[in-house]
N, C-alpha and C. Protein backbone atom coordinates (compact mmCIF):
# COMPACT_ATOMS: atom_id res chain seq x y z
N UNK A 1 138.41 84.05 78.48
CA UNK A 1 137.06 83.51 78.55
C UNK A 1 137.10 82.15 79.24
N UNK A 2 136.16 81.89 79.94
CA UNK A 2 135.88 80.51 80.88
C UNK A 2 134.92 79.97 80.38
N UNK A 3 134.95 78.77 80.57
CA UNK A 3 133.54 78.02 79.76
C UNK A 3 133.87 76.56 80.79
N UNK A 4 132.14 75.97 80.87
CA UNK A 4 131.70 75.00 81.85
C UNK A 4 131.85 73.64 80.92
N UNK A 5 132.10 72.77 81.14
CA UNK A 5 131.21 71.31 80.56
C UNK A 5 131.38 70.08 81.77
N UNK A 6 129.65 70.12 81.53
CA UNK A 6 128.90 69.10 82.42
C UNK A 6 129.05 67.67 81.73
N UNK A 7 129.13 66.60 82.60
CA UNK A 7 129.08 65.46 82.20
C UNK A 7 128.73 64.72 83.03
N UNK A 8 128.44 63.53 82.84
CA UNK A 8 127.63 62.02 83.65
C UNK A 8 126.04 61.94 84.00
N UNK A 9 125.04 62.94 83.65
CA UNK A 9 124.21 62.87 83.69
C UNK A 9 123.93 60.94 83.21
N UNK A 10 122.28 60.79 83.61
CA UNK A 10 121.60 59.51 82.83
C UNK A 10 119.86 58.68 83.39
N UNK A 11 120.00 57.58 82.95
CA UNK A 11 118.94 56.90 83.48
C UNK A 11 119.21 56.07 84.82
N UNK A 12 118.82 55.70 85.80
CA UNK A 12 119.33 55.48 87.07
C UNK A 12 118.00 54.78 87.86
N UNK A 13 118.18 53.33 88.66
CA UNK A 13 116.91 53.11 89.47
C UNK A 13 117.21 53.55 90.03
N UNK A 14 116.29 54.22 91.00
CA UNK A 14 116.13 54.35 92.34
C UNK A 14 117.14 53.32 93.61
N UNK A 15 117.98 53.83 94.20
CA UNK A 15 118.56 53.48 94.77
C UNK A 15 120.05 52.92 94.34
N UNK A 16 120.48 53.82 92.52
CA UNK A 16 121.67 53.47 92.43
C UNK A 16 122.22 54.74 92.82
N UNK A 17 123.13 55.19 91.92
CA UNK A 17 123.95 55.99 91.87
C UNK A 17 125.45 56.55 90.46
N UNK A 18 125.14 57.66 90.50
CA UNK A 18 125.44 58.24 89.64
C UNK A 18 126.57 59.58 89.48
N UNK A 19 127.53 60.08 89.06
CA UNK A 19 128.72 60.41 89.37
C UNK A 19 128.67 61.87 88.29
N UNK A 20 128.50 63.18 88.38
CA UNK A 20 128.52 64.50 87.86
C UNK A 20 129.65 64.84 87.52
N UNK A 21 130.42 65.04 86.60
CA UNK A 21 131.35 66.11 86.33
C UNK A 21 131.01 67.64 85.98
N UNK A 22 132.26 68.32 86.17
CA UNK A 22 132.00 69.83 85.71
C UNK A 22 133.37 70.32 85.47
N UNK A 23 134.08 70.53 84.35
CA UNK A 23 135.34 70.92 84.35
C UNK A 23 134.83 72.66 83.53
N UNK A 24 135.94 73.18 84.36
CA UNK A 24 136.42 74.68 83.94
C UNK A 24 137.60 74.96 83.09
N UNK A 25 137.36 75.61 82.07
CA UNK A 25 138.81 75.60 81.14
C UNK A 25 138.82 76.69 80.74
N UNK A 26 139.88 77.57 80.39
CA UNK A 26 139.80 78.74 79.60
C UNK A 26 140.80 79.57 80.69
N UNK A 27 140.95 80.88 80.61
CA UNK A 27 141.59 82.11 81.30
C UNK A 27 141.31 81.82 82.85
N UNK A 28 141.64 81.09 83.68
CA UNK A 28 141.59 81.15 84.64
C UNK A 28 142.71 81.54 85.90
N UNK A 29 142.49 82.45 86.52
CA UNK A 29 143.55 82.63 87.50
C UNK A 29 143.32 82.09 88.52
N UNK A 30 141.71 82.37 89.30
CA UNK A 30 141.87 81.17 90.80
C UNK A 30 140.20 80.67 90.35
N UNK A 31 140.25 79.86 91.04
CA UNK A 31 138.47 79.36 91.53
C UNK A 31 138.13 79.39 92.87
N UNK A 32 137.03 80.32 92.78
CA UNK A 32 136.64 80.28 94.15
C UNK A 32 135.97 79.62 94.67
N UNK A 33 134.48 79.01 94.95
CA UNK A 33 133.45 78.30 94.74
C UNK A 33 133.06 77.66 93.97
N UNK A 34 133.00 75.93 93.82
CA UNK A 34 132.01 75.11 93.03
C UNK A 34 131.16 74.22 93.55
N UNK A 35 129.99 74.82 93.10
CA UNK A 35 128.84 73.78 93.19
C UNK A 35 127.76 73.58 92.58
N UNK A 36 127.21 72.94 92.95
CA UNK A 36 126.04 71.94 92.31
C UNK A 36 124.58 72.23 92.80
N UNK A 37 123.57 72.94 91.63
CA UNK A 37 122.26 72.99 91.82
C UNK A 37 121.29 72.04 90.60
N UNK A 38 120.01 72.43 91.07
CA UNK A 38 119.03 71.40 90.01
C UNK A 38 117.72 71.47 89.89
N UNK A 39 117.17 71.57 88.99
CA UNK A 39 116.01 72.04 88.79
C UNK A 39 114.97 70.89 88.02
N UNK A 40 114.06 70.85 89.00
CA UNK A 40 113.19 69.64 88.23
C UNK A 40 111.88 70.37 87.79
N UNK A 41 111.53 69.24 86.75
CA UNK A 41 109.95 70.42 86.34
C UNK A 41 109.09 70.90 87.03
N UNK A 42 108.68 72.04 86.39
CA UNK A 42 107.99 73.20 87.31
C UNK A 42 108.13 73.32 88.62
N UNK A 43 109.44 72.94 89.00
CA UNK A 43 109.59 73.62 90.28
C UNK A 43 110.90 75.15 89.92
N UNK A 44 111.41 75.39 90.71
CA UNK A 44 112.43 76.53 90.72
C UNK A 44 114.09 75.77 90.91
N UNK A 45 114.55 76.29 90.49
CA UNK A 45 116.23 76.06 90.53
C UNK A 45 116.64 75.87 91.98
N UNK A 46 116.79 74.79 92.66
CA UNK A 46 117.49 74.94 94.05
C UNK A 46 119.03 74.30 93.87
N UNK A 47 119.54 75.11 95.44
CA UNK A 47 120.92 74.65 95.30
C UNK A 47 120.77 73.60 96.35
N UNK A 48 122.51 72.36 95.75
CA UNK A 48 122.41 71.39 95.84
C UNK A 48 123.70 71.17 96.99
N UNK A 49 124.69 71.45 96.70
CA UNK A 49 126.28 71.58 97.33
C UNK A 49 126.87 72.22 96.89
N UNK A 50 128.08 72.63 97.76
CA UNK A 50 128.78 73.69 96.96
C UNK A 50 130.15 73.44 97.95
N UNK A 51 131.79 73.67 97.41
CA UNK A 51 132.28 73.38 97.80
C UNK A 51 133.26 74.73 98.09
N UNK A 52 134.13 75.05 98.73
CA UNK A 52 135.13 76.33 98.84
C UNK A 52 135.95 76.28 98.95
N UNK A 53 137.68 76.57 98.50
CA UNK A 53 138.47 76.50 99.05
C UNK A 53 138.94 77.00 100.05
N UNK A 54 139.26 75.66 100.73
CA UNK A 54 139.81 75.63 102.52
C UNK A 54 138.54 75.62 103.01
N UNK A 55 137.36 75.30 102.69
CA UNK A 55 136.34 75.00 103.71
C UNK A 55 135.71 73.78 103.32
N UNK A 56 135.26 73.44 104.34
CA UNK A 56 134.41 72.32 104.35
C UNK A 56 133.16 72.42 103.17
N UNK A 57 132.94 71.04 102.72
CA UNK A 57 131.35 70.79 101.74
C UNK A 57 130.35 71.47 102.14
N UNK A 58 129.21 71.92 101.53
CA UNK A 58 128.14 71.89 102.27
C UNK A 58 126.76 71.35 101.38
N UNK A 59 125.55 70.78 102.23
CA UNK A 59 124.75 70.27 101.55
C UNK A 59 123.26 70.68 101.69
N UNK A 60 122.44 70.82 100.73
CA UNK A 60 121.28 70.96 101.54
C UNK A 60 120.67 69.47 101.99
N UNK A 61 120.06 70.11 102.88
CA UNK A 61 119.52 68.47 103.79
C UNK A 61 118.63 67.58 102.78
N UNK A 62 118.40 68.21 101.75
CA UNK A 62 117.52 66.52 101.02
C UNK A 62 118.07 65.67 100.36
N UNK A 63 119.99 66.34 100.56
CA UNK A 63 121.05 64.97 99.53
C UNK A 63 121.88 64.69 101.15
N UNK A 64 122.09 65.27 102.11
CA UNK A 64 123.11 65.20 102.81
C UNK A 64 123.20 63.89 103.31
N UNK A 65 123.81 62.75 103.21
CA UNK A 65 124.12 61.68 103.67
C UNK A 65 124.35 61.03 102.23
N UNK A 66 124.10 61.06 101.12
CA UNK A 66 123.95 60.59 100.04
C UNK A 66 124.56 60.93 98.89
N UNK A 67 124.91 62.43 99.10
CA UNK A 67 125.76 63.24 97.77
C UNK A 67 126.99 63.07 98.53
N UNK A 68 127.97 63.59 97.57
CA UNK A 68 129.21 63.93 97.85
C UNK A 68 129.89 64.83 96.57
N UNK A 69 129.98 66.02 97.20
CA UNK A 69 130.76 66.88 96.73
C UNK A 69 132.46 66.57 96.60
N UNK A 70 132.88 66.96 95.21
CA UNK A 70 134.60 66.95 95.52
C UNK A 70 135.22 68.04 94.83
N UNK A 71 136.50 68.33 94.48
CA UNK A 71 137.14 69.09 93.62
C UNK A 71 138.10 68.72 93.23
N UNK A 72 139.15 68.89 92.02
CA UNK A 72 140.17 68.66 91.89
C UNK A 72 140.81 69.94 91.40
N UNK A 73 141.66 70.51 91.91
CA UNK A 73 141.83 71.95 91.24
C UNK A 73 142.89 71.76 90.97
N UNK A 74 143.96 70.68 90.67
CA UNK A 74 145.05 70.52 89.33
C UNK A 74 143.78 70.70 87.65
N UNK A 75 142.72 70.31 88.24
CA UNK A 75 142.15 69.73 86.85
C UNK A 75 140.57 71.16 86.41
N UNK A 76 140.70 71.63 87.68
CA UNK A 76 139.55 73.12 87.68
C UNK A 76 138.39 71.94 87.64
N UNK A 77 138.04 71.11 88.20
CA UNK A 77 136.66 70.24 87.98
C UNK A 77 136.18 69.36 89.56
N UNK A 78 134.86 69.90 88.87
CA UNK A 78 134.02 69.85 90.63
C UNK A 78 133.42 68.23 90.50
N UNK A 79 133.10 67.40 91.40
CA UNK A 79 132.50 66.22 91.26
C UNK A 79 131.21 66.18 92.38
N UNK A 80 129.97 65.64 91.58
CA UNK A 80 129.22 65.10 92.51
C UNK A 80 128.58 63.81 92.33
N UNK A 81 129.28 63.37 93.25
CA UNK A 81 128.81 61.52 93.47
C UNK A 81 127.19 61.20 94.31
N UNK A 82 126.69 60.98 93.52
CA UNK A 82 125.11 60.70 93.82
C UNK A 82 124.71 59.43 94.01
N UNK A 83 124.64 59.08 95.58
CA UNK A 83 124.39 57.54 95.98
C UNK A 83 122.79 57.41 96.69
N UNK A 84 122.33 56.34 96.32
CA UNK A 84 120.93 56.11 97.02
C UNK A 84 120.15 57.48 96.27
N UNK A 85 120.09 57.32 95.12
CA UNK A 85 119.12 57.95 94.38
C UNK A 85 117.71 57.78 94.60
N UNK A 86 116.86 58.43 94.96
CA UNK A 86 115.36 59.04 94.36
C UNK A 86 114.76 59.49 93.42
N UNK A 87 113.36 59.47 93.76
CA UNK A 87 112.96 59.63 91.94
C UNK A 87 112.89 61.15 92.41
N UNK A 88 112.66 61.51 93.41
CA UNK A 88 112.77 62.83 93.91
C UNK A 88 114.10 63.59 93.00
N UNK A 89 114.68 63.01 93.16
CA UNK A 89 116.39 63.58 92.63
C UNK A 89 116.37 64.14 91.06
N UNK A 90 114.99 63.60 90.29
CA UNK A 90 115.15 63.48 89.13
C UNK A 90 114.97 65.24 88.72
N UNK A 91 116.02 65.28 87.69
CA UNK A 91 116.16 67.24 87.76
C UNK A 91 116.91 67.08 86.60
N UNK A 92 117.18 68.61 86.47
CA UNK A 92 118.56 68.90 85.35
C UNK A 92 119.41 69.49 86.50
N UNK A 93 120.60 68.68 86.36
CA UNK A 93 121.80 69.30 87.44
C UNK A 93 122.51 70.46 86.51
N UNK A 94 123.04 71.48 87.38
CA UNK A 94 123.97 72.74 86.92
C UNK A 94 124.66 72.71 87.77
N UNK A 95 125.74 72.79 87.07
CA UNK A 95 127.07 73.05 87.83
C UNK A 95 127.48 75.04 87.86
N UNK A 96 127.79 75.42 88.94
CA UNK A 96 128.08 76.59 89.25
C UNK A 96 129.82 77.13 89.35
N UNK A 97 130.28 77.69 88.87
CA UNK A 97 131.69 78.38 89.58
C UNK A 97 131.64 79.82 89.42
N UNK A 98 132.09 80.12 90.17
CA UNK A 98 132.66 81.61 90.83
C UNK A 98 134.17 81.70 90.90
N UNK A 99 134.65 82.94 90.07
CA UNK A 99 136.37 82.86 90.15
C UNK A 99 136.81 83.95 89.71
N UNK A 100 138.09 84.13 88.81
CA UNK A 100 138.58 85.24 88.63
C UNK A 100 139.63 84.93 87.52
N UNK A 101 139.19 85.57 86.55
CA UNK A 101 140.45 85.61 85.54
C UNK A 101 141.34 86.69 85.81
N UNK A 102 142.28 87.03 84.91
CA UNK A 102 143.34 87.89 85.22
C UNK A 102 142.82 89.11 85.28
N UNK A 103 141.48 89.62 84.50
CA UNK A 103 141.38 90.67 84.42
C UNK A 103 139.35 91.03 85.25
N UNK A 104 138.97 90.13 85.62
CA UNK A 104 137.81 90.25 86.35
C UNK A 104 137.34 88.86 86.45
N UNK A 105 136.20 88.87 87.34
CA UNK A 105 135.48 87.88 88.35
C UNK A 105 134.46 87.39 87.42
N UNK A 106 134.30 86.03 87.41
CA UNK A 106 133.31 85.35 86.84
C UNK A 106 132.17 84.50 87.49
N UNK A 107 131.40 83.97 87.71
CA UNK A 107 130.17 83.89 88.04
C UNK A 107 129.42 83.17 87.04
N UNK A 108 129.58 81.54 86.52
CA UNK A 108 129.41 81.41 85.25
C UNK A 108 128.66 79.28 85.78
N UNK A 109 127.68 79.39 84.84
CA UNK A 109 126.48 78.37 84.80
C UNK A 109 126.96 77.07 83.64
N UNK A 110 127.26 75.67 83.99
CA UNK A 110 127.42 74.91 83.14
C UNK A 110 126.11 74.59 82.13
N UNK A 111 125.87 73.42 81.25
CA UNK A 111 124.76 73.59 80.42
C UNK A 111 123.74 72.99 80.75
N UNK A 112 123.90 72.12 82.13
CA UNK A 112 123.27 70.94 82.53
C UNK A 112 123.07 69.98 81.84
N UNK A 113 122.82 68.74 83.36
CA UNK A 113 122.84 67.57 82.60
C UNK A 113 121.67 67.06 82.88
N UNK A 114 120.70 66.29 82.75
CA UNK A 114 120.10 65.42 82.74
C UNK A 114 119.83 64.31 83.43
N UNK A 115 119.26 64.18 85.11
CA UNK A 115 119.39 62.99 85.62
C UNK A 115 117.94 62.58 85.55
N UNK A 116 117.91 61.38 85.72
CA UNK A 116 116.25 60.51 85.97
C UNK A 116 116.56 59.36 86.68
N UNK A 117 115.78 59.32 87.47
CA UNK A 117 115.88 58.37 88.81
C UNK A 117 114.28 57.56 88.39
N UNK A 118 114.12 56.09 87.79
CA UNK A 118 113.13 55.63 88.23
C UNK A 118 112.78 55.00 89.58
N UNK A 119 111.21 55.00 89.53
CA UNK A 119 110.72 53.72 90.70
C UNK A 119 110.92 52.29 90.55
């Protein structure tokens, strides 16, 4: 069994910045994909970055210059560094991985965290 935990969510002005964890623990054999989506009220869940092994970051254009995706896969944990915050930004972040234990493929949602960006 695999299981998510999110961390660094918070309160944030506008124009700081703020640092996401997401570690993976449990039965893991590889990780394939991690990234980062977020959902603010009454809108829909969009994705945010997502990272791959052996490929490059990718972002959608309303963080790209400002987020930063990372990984550490001694540690199975994805990072997103959130600089020059908006109140726009303000959401519940989810962290995403895609992988494979020994005996099948997982596809599995952290609990989210909590960001707020004031004016």
């Amino acid at each position: 069994q695999v299981q998510l935990v999110e961390s660094g969510g918070g309160l944030v002005q506008a124009g700081g910045s703020l640092r996401l964890s997401c570690a993976a623990s449990g039965s893991i054999f590889s990780i394939n994909t991690m990234g980062w989506y977020r959902q603010a009220p009454g809108k829909q869940r969009e994705w945010v970055a997502a990272i791959r092994s052996g490929f490059s970051p990718n972002y959608a254009d309303s963080v790209k210059g400002r987020f930063t995706i990372s990984r550490d896969n001694a540690k199975n944990t994805v990072y997103l560094q959130m600089n020059s915050l908006k109140p726009e930004d303000t959401a519940v972040y989810y962290c995403n991985t895609k992988g494979y234990t020994a005996r099948s493929e997982f596809d599995l949602w952290g609990q989210g965290t909590q960001v707020t960006v004031s004016s």
